[in-house]
N, C-alpha and C. Protein backbone atom coordinates (compact mmCIF):
# COMPACT_ATOMS: atom_id res chain seq x y z
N UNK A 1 16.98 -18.21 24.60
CA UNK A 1 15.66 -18.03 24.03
C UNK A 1 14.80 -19.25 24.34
N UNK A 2 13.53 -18.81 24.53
CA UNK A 2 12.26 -20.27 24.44
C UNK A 2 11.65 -20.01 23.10
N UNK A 3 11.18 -21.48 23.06
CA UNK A 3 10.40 -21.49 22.31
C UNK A 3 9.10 -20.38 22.18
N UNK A 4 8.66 -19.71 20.95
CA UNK A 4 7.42 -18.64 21.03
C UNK A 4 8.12 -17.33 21.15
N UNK A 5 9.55 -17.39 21.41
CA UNK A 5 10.18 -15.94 21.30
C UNK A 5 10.67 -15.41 19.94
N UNK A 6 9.99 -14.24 19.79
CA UNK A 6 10.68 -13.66 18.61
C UNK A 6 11.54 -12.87 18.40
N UNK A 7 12.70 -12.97 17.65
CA UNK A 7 13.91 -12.16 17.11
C UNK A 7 13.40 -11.31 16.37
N UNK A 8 14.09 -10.25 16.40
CA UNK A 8 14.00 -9.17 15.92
C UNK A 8 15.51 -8.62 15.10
N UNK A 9 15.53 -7.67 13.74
CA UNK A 9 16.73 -7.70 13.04
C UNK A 9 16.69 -6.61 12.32
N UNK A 10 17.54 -5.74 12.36
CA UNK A 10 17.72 -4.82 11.45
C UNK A 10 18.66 -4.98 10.67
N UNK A 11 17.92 -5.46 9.41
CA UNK A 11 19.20 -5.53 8.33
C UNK A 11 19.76 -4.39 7.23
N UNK A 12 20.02 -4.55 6.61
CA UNK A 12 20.74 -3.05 5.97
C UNK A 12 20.95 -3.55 4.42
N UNK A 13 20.00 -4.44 3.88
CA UNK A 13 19.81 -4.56 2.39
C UNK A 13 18.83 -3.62 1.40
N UNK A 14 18.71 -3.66 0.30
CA UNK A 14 17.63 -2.83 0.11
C UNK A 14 16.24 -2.94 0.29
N UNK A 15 15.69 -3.57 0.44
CA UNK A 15 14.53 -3.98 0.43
C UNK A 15 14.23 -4.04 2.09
N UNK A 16 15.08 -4.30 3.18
CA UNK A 16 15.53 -4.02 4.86
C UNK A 16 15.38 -2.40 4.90
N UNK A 17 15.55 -1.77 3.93
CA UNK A 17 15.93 -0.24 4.20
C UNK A 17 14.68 0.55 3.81
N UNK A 18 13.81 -0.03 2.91
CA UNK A 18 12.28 0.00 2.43
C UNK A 18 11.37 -0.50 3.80
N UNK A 19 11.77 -1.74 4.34
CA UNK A 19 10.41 -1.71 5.02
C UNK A 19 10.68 -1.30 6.22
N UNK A 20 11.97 -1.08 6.71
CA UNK A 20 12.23 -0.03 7.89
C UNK A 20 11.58 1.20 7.48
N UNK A 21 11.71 1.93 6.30
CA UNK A 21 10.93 3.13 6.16
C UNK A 21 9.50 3.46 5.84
N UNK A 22 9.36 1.95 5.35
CA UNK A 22 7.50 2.26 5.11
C UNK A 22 7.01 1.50 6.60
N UNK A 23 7.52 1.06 7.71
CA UNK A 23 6.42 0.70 8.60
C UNK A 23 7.16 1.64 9.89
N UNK A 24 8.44 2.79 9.58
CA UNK A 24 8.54 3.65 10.34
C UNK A 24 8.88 2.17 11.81
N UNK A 25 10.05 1.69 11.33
CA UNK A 25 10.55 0.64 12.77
C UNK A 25 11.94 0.93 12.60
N UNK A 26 12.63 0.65 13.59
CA UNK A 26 14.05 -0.01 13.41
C UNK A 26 14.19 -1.54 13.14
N UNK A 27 13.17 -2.12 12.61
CA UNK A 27 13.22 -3.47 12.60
C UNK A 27 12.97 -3.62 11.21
N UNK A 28 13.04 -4.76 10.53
CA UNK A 28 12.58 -5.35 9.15
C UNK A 28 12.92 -6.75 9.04
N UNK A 29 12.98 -7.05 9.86
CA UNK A 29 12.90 -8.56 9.83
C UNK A 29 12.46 -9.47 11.21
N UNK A 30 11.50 -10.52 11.00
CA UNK A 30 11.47 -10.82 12.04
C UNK A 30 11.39 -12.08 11.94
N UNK A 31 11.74 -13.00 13.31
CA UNK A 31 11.31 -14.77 12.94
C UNK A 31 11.19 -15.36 13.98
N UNK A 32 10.15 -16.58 14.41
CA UNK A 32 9.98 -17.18 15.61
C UNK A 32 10.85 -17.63 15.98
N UNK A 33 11.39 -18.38 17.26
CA UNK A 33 11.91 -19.42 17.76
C UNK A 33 10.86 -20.31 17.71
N UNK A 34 11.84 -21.36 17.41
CA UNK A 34 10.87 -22.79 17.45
C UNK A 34 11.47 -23.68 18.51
N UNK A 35 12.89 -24.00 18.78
CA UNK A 35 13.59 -24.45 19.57
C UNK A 35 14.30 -25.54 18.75
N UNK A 36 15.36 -25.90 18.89
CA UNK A 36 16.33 -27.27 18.58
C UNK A 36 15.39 -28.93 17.94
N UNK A 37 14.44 -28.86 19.04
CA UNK A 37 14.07 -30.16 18.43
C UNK A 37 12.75 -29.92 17.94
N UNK A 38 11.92 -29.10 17.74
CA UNK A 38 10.78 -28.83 16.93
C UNK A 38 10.61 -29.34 15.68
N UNK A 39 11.84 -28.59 14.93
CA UNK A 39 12.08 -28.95 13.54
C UNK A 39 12.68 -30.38 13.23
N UNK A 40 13.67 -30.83 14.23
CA UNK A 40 14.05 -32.12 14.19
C UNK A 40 13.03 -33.31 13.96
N UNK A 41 12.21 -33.15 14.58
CA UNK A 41 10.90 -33.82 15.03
C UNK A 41 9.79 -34.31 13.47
N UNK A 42 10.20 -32.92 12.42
CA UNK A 42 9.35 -32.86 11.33
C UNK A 42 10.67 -33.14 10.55
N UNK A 43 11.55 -33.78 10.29
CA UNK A 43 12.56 -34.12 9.54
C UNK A 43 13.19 -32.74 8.74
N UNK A 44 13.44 -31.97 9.53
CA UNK A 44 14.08 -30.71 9.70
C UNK A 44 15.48 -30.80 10.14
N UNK A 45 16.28 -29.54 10.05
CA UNK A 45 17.62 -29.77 10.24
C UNK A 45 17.90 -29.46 11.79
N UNK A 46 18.90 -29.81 12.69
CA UNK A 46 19.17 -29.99 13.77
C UNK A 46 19.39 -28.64 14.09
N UNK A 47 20.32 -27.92 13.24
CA UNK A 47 20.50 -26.58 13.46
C UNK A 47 19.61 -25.49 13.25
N UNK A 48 18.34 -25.59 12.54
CA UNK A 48 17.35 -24.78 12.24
C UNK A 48 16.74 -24.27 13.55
N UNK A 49 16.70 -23.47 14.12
CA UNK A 49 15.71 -23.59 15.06
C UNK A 49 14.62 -22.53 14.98
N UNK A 50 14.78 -21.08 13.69
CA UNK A 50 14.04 -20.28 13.62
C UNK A 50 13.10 -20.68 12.37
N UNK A 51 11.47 -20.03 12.50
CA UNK A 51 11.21 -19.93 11.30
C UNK A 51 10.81 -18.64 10.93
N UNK A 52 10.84 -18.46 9.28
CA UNK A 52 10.77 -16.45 9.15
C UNK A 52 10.24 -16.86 7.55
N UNK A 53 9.73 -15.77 7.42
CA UNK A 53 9.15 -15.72 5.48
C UNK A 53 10.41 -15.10 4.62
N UNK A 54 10.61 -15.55 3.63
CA UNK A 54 11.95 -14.85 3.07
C UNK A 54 11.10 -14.50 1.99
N UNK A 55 11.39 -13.19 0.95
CA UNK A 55 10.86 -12.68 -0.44
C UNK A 55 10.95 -13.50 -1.29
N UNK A 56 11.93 -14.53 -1.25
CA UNK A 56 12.41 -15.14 -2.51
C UNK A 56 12.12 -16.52 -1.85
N UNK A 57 12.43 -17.32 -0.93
CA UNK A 57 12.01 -18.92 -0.61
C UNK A 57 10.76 -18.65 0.11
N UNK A 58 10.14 -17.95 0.36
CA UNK A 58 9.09 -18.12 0.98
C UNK A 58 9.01 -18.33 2.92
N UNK A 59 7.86 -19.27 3.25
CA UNK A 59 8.45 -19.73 4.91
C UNK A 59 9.26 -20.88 5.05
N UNK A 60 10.13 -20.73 5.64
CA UNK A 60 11.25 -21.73 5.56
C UNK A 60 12.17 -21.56 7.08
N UNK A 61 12.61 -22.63 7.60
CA UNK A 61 13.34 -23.24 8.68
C UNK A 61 14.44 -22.36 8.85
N UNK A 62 15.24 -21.69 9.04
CA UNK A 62 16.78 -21.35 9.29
C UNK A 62 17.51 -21.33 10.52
N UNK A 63 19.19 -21.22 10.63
CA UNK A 63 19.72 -21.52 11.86
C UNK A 63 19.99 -20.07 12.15
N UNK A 64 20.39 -19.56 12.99
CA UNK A 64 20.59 -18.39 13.75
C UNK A 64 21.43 -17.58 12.96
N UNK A 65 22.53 -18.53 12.31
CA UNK A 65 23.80 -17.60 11.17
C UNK A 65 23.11 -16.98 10.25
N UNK A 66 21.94 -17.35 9.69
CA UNK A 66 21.08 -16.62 8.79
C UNK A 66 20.85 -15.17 8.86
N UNK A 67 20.66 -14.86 10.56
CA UNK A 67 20.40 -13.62 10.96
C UNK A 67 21.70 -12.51 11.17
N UNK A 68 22.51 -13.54 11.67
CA UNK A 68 24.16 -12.31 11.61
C UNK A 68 24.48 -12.21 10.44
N UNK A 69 24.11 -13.25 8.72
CA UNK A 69 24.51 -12.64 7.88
C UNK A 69 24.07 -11.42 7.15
N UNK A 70 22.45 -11.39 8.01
CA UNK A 70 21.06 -10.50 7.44
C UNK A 70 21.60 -8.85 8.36
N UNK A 71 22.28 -9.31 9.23
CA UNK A 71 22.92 -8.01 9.78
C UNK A 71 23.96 -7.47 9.74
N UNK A 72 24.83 -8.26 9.52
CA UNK A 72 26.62 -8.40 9.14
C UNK A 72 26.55 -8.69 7.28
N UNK A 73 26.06 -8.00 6.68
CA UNK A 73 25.80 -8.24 5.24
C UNK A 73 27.59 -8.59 4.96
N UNK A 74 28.72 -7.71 5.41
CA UNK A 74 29.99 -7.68 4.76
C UNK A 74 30.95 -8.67 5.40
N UNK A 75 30.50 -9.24 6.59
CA UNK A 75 31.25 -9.81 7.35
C UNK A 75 31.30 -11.35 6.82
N UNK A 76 32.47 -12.01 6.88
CA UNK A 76 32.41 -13.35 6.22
C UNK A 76 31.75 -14.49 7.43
N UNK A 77 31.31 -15.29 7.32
CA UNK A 77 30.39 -16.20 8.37
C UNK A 77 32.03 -17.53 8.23
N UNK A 78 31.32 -18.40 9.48
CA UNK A 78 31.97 -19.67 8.97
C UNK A 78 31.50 -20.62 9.96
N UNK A 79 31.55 -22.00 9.30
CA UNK A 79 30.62 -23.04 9.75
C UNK A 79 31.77 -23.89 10.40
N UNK A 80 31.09 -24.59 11.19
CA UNK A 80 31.96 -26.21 11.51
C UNK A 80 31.98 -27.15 10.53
């Protein structure tokens, strides 16, 4: 990915399953790329490289695992 590219996500929560049906997409989530050192740059985390609006934190930084958990709701994640 470059920077200015946007991800795209179909997640399968409730509120994912609402706005897939009220804007008639297969999508309901979406978030920029910013790239690796964008966020670094603004005392951001190294791993962040997307940004997206969440219902509950608002706009905020996240790393890519954010999105396989937003799609993989059941699947367990794991970090280094």
């Amino acid at each position: 990915m470059q920077p200015g590219d946007v991800l795209l996500v179909e997640g399968h929560s409730r509120i994912s399953t609402a706005i897939k049906y009220l804007t008639q997409s297969t999508w309901s989530h979406a978030a920029l790329f910013v790239g690796y050192d964008a966020l670094e740059k603004c005392n951001g985390h190294r791993d962040h490289c997307f940004v997206e609006a969440d219902t509950v934190d608002g706009v905020r930084s996240v790393g890519v695992e954010e999105f396989f958990k937003l799609s993989h709701p059941h699947m367990p994640t794991y970090t280094n």
